[in-house]
N, C-alpha and C. Protein backbone atom coordinates (compact mmCIF):
# COMPACT_ATOMS: atom_id res chain seq x y z
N UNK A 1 -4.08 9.32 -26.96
CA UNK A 1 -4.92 10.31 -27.57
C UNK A 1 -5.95 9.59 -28.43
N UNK A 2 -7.04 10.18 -28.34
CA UNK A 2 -8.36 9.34 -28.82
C UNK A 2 -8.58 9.36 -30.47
N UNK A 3 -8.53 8.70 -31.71
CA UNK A 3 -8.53 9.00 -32.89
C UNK A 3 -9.18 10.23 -33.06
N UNK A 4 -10.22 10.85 -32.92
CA UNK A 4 -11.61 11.99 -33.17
C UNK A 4 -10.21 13.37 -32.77
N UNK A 5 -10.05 13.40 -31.92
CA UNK A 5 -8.70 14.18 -31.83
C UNK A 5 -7.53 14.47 -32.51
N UNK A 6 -6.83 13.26 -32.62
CA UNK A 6 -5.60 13.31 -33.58
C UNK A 6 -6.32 13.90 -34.88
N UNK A 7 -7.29 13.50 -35.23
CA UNK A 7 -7.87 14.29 -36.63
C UNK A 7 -7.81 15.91 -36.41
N UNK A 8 -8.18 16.15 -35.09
CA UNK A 8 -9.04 17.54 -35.29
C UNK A 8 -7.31 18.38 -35.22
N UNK A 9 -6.85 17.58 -34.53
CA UNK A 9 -5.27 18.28 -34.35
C UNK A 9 -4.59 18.91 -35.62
N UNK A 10 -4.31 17.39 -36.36
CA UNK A 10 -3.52 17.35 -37.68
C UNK A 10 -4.45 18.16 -38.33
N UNK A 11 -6.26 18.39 -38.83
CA UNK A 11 -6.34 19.48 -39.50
C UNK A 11 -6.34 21.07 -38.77
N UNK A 12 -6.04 21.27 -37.92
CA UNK A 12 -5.90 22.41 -37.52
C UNK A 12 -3.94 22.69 -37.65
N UNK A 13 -2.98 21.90 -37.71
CA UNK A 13 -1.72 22.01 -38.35
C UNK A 13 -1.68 22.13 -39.85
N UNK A 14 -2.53 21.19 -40.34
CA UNK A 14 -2.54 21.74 -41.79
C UNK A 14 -3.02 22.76 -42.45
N UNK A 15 -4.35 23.19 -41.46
CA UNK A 15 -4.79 24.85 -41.93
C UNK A 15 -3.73 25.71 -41.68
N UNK A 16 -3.36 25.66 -40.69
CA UNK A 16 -2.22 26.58 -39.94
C UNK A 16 -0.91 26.66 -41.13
N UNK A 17 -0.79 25.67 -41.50
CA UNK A 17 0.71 25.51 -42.46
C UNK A 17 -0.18 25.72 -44.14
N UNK A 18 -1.08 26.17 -44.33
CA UNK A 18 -1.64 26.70 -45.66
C UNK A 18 -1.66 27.83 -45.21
N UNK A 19 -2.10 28.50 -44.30
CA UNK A 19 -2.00 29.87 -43.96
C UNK A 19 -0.51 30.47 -44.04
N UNK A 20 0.04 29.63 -43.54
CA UNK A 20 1.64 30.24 -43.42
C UNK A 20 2.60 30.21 -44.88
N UNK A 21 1.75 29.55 -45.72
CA UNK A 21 2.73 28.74 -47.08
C UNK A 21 2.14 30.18 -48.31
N UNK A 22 0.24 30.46 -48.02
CA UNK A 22 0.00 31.57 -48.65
C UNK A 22 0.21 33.30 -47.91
N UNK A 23 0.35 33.20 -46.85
CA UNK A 23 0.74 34.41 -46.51
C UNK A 23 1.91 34.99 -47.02
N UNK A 24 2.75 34.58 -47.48
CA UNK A 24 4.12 35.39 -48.17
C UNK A 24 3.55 35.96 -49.58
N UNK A 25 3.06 35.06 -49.96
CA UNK A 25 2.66 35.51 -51.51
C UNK A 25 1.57 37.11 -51.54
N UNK A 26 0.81 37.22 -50.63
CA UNK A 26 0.05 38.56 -50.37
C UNK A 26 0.95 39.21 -50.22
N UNK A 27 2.30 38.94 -49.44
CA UNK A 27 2.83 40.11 -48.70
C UNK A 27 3.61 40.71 -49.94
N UNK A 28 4.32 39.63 -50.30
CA UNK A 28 5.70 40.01 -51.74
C UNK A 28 4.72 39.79 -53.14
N UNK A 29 3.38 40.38 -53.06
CA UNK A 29 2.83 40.62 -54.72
C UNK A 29 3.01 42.11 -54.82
N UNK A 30 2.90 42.42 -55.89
CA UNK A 30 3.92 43.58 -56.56
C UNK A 30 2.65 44.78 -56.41
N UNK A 31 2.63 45.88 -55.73
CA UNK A 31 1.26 46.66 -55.48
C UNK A 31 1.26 47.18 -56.84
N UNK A 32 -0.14 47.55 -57.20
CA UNK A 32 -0.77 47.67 -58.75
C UNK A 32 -0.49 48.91 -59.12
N UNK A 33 -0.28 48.70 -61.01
CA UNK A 33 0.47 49.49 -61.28
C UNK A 33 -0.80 50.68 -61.46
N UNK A 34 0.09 52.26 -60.82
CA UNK A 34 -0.88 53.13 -60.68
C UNK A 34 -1.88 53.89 -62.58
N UNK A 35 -3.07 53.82 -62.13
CA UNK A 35 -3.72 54.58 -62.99
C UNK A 35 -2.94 56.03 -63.74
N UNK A 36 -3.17 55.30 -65.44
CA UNK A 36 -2.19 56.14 -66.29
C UNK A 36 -3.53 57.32 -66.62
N UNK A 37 -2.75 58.91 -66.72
CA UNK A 37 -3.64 59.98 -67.09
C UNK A 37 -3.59 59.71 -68.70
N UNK A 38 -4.78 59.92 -69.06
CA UNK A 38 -4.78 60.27 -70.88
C UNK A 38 -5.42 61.63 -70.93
N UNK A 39 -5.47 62.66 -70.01
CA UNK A 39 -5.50 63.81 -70.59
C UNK A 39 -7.12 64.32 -70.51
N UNK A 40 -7.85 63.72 -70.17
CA UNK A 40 -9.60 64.01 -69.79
C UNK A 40 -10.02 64.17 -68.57
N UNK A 41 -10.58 64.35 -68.16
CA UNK A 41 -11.26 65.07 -66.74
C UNK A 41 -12.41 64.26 -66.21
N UNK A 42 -12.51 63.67 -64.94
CA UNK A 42 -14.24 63.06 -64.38
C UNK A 42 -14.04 63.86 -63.42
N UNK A 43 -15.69 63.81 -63.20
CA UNK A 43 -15.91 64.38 -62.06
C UNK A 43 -15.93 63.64 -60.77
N UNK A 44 -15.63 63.58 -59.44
CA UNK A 44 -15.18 62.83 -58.30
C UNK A 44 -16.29 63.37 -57.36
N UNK A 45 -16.55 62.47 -56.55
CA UNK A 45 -17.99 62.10 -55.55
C UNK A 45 -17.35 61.83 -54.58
N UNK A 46 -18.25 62.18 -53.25
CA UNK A 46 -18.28 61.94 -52.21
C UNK A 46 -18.19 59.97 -51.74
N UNK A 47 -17.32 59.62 -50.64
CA UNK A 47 -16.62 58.39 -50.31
C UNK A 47 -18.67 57.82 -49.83
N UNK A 48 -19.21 58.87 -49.40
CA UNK A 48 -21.09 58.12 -49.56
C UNK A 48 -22.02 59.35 -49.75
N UNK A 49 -22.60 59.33 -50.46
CA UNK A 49 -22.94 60.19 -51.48
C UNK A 49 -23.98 61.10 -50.92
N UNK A 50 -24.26 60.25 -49.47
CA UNK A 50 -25.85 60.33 -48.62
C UNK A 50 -25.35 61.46 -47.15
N UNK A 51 -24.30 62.01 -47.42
CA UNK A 51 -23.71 62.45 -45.91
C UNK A 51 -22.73 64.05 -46.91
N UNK A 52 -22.78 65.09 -46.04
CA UNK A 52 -22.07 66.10 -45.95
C UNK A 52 -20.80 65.79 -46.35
N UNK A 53 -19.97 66.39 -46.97
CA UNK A 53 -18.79 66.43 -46.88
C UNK A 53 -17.71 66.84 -45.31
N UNK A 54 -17.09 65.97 -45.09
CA UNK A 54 -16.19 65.45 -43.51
C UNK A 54 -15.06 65.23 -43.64
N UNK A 55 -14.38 65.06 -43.11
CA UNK A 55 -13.26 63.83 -42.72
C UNK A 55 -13.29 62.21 -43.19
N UNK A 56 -14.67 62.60 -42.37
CA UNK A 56 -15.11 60.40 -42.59
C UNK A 56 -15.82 60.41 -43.82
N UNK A 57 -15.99 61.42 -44.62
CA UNK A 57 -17.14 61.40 -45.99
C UNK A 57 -15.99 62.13 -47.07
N UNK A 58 -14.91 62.25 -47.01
CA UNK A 58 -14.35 62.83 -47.94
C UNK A 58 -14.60 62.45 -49.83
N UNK A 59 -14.45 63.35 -50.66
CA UNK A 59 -14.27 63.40 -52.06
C UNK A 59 -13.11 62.65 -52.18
N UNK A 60 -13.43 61.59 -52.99
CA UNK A 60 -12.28 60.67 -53.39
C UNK A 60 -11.93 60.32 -54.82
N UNK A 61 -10.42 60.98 -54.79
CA UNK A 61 -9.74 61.23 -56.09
C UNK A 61 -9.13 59.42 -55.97
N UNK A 62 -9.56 58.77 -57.00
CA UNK A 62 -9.25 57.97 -57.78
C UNK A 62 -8.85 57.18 -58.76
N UNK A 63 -8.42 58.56 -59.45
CA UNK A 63 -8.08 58.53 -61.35
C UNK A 63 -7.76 59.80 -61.47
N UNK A 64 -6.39 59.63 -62.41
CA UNK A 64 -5.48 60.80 -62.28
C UNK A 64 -7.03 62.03 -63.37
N UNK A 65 -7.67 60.94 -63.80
CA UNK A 65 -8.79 62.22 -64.71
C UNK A 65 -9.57 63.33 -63.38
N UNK A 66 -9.93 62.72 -61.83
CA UNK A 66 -10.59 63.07 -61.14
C UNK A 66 -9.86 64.04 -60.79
N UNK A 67 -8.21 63.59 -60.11
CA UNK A 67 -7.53 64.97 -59.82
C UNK A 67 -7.52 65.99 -60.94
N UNK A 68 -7.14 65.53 -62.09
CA UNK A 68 -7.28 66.93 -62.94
C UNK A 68 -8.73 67.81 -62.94
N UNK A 69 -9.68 66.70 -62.68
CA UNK A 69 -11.48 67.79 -62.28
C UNK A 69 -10.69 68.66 -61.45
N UNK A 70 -10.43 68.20 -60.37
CA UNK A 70 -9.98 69.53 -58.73
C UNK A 70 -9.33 70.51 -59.41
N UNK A 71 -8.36 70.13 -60.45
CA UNK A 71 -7.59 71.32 -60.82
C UNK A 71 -8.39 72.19 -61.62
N UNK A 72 -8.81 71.76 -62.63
CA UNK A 72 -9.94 72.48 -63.23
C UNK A 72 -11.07 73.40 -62.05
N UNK A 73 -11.47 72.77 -61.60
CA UNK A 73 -12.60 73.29 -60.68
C UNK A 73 -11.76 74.59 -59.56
N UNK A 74 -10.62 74.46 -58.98
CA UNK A 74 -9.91 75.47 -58.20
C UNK A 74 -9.59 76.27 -59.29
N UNK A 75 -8.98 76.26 -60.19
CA UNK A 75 -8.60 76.68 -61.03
C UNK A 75 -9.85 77.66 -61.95
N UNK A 76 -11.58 77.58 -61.72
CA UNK A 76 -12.30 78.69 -61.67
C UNK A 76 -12.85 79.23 -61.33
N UNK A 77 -12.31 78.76 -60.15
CA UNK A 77 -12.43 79.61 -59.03
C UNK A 77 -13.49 78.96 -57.96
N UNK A 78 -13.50 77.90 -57.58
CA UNK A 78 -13.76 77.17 -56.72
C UNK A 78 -12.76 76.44 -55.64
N UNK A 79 -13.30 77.35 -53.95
CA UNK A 79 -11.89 76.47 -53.26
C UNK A 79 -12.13 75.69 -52.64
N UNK A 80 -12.94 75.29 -52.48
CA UNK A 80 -13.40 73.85 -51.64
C UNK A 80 -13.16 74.06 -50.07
N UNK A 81 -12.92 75.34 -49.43
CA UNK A 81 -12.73 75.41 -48.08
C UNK A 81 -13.47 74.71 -47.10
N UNK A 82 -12.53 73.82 -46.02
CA UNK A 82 -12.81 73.40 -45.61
C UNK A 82 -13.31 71.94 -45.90
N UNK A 83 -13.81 71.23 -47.05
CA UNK A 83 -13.54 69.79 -47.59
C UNK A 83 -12.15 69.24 -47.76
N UNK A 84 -12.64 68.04 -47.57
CA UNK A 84 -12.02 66.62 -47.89
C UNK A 84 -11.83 66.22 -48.90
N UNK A 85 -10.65 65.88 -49.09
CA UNK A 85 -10.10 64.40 -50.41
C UNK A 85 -9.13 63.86 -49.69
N UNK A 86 -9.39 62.70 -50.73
CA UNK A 86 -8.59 61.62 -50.38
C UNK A 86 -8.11 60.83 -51.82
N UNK A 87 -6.99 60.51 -51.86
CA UNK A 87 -5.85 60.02 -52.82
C UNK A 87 -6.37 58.50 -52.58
N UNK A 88 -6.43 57.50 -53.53
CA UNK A 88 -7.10 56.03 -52.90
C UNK A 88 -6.57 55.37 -53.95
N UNK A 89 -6.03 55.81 -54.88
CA UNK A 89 -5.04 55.11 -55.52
C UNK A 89 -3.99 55.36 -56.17
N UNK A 90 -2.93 55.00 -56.53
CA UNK A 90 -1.34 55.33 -56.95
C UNK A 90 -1.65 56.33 -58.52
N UNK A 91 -1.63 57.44 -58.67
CA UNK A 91 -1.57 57.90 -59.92
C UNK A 91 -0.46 58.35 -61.13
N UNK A 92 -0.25 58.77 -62.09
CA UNK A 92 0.17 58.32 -63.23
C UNK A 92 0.47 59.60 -63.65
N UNK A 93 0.50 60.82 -63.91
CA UNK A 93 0.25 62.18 -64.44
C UNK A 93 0.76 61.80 -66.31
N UNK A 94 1.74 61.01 -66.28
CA UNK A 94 2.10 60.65 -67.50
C UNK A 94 2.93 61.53 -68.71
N UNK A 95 3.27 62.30 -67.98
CA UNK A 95 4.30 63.37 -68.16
C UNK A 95 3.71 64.38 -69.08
N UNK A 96 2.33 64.32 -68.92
CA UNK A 96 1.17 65.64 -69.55
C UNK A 96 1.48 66.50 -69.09
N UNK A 97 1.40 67.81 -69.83
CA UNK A 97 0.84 68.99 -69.30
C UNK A 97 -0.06 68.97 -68.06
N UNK A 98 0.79 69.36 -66.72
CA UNK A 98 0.07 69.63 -65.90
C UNK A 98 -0.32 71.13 -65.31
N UNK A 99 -1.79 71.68 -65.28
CA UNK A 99 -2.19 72.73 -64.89
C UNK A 99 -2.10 72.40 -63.34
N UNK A 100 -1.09 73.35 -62.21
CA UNK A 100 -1.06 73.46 -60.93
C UNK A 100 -2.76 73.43 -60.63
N UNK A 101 -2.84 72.65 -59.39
CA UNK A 101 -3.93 72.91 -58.42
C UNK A 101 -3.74 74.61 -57.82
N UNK A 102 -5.18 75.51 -58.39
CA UNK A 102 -4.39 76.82 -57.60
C UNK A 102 -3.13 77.83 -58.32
N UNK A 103 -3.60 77.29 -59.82
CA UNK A 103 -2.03 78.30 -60.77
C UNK A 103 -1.59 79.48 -60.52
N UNK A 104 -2.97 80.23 -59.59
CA UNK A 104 -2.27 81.93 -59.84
C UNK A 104 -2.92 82.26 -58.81
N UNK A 105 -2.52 83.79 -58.23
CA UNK A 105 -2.75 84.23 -57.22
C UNK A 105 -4.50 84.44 -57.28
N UNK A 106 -5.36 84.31 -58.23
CA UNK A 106 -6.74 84.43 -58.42
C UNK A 106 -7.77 82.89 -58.13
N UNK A 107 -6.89 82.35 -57.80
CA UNK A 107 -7.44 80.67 -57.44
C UNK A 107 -6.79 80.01 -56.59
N UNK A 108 -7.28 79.69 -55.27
CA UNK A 108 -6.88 79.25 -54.64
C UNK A 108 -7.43 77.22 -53.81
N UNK A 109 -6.76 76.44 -53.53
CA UNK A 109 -7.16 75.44 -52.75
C UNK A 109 -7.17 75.67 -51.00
N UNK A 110 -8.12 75.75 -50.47
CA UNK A 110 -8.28 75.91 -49.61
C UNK A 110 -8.99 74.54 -48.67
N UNK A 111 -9.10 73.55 -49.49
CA UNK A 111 -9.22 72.31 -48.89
C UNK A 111 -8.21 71.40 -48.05
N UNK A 112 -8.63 69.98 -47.93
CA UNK A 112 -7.88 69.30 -47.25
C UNK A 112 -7.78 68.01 -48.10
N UNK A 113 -6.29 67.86 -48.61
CA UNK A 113 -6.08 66.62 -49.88
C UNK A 113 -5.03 65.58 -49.06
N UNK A 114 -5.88 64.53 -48.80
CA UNK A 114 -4.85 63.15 -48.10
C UNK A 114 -4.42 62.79 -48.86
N UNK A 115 -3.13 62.61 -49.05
CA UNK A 115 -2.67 61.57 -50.26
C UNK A 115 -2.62 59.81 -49.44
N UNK A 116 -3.11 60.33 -48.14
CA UNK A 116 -3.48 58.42 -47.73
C UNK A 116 -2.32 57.38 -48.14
N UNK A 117 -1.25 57.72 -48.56
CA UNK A 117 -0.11 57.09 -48.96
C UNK A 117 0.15 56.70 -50.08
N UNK A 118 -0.72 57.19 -50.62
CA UNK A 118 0.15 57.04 -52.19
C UNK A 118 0.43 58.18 -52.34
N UNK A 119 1.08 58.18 -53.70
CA UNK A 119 1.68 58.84 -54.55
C UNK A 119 1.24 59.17 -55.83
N UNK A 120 1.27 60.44 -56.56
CA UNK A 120 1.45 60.78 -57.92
C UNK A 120 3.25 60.89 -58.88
N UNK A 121 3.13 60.87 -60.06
CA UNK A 121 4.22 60.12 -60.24
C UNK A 121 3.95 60.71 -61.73
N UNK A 122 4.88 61.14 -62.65
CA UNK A 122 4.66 61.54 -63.95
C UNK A 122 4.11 63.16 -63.94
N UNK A 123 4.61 64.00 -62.94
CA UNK A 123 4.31 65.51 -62.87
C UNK A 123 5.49 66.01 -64.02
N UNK A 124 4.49 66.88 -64.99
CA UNK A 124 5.33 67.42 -65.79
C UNK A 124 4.60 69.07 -65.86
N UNK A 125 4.87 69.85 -64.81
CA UNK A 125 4.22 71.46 -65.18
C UNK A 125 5.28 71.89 -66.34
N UNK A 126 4.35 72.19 -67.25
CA UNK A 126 4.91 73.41 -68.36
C UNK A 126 3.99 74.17 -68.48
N UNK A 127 4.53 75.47 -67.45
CA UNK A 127 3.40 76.42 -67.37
C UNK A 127 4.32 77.71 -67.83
N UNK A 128 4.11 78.08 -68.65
CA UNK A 128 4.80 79.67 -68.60
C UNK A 128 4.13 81.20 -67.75
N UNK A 129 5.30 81.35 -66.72
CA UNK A 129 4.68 82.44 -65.66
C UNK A 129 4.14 83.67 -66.22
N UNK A 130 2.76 84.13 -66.79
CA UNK A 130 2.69 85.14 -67.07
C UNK A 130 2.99 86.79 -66.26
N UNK A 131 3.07 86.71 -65.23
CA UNK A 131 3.20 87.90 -64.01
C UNK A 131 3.94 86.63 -63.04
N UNK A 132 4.02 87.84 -61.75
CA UNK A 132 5.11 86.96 -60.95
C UNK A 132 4.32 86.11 -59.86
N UNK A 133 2.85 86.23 -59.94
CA UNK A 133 1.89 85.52 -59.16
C UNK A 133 1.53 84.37 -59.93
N UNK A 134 2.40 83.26 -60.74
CA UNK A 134 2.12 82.25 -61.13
C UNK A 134 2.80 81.26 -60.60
N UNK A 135 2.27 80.08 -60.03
CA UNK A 135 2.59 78.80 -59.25
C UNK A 135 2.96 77.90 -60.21
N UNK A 136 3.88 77.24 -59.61
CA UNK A 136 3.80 75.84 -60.30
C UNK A 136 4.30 74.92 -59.27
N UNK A 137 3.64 73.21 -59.98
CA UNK A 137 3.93 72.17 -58.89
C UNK A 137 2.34 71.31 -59.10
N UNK A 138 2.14 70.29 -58.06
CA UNK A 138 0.84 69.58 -58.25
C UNK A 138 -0.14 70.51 -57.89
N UNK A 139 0.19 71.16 -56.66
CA UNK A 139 -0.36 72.43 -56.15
C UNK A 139 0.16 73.85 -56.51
N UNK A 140 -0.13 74.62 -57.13
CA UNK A 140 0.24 76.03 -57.01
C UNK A 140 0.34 76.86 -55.75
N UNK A 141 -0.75 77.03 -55.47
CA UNK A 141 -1.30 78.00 -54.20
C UNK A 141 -2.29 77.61 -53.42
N UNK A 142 -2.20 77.27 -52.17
CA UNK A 142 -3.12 76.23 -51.22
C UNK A 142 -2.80 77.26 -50.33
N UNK A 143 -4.11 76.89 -49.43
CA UNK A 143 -4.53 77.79 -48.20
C UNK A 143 -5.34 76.90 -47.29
N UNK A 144 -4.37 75.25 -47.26
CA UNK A 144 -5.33 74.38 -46.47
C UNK A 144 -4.18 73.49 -46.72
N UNK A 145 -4.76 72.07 -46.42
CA UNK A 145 -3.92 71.08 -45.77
C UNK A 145 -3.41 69.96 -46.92
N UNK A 146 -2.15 69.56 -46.36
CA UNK A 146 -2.09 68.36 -47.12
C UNK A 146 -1.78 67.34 -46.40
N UNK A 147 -2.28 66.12 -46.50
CA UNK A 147 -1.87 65.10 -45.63
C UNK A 147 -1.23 63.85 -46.32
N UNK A 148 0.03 63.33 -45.80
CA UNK A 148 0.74 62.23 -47.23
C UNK A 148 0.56 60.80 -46.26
C-alpha cells in the first residue's frame, strides 16, 4: 500500500472513531429543562409570518406565557377554527392557577393544537364551577383537534 493512502485510510478511521466516541454524548444529554410559567401572557405568531395560517405555517406556542395568550384569547371568545398550533417546547404551568382553554360552554377551541411531543407539566385548574357548563383541564371545551 502506497504511503499517500495509508494516510488517507488512518484519517478516515480516526474521523470515523471521533464520530463514534461523540455520538453517545448527544444521545444521553439530558433534554432541556422545560420553560417555567410566571403567570404573564405573550402573544404567539405564525411558524412564518409571510403565509396564511396551515398545517405547514402553524401558530407556535413556545412559552408556557404564549399558551396562556390561547387561553385568554378562546376564552373571549375567539375560536381559532380551523388553525394551527404547535407545542415546540416542553412547558412548565408551575402549579399556577390555570384558566381551561375553552372554560365554559360560551367559549369554545375549535382549532388544531400539536403538542409535537412534548408535554405540559405543572397543571393546577382551580376553577370553581359556577353552573354545570364549566370545564376544567388544559382544555375545557374543544371542538377541534389535538395532536400529541
Amino acid at each position: 500500500m502506497k504511503r499517500g493512502m495509508k494516510r488517507k485510510l488512518l484519517s478516515t478511521i480516526l474521523a470515523l472513531c471521533l464520530v463514534f466516541i461523540l455520538l453517545p454524548m448527544a444521545v444521553l444529554a439530558d433534554p432541556p429543562e422545560p420553560t417555567v410559567w410566571d403567570g404573564t401572557v405573550e402573544a404567539f405568531a405564525l411558524l412564518d409570518s409571510g403565509q396564511a395560517n396551515a398545517a405547514d405555517n402553524p401558530y407556535i406556542i413556545d412559552t408556557a406565557a404564549k399558551l396562556a395568550q390561547l387561553s385568554v384569547s378562546v376564552n373571549s371568545g375567539v375560536t381559532y377554527e380551523g388553525k394551527h398550533f404547535r407545542l415546540t417546547e416542553n412547558l412548565n404551568l408551575n402549579e399556577r392557577d390555570w384558566t381551561p382553554i375553552g372554560a365554559d360552554d360560551l367559549s369554545c377551541f375549535n382549532g388544531i393544537f400539536d403538542g409535537y411531543g412534548h408535554s405540559i407539566s405543572g397543571l393546577n385548574v382551580n376553577q370553581t364551577a359556577t353552573g354545570k357548563n364549566a370545564y376544567a383541564g388544559l382544555f375545557g371545551w374543544l371542538n377541534g383537534g389535538w395532536r400529541h
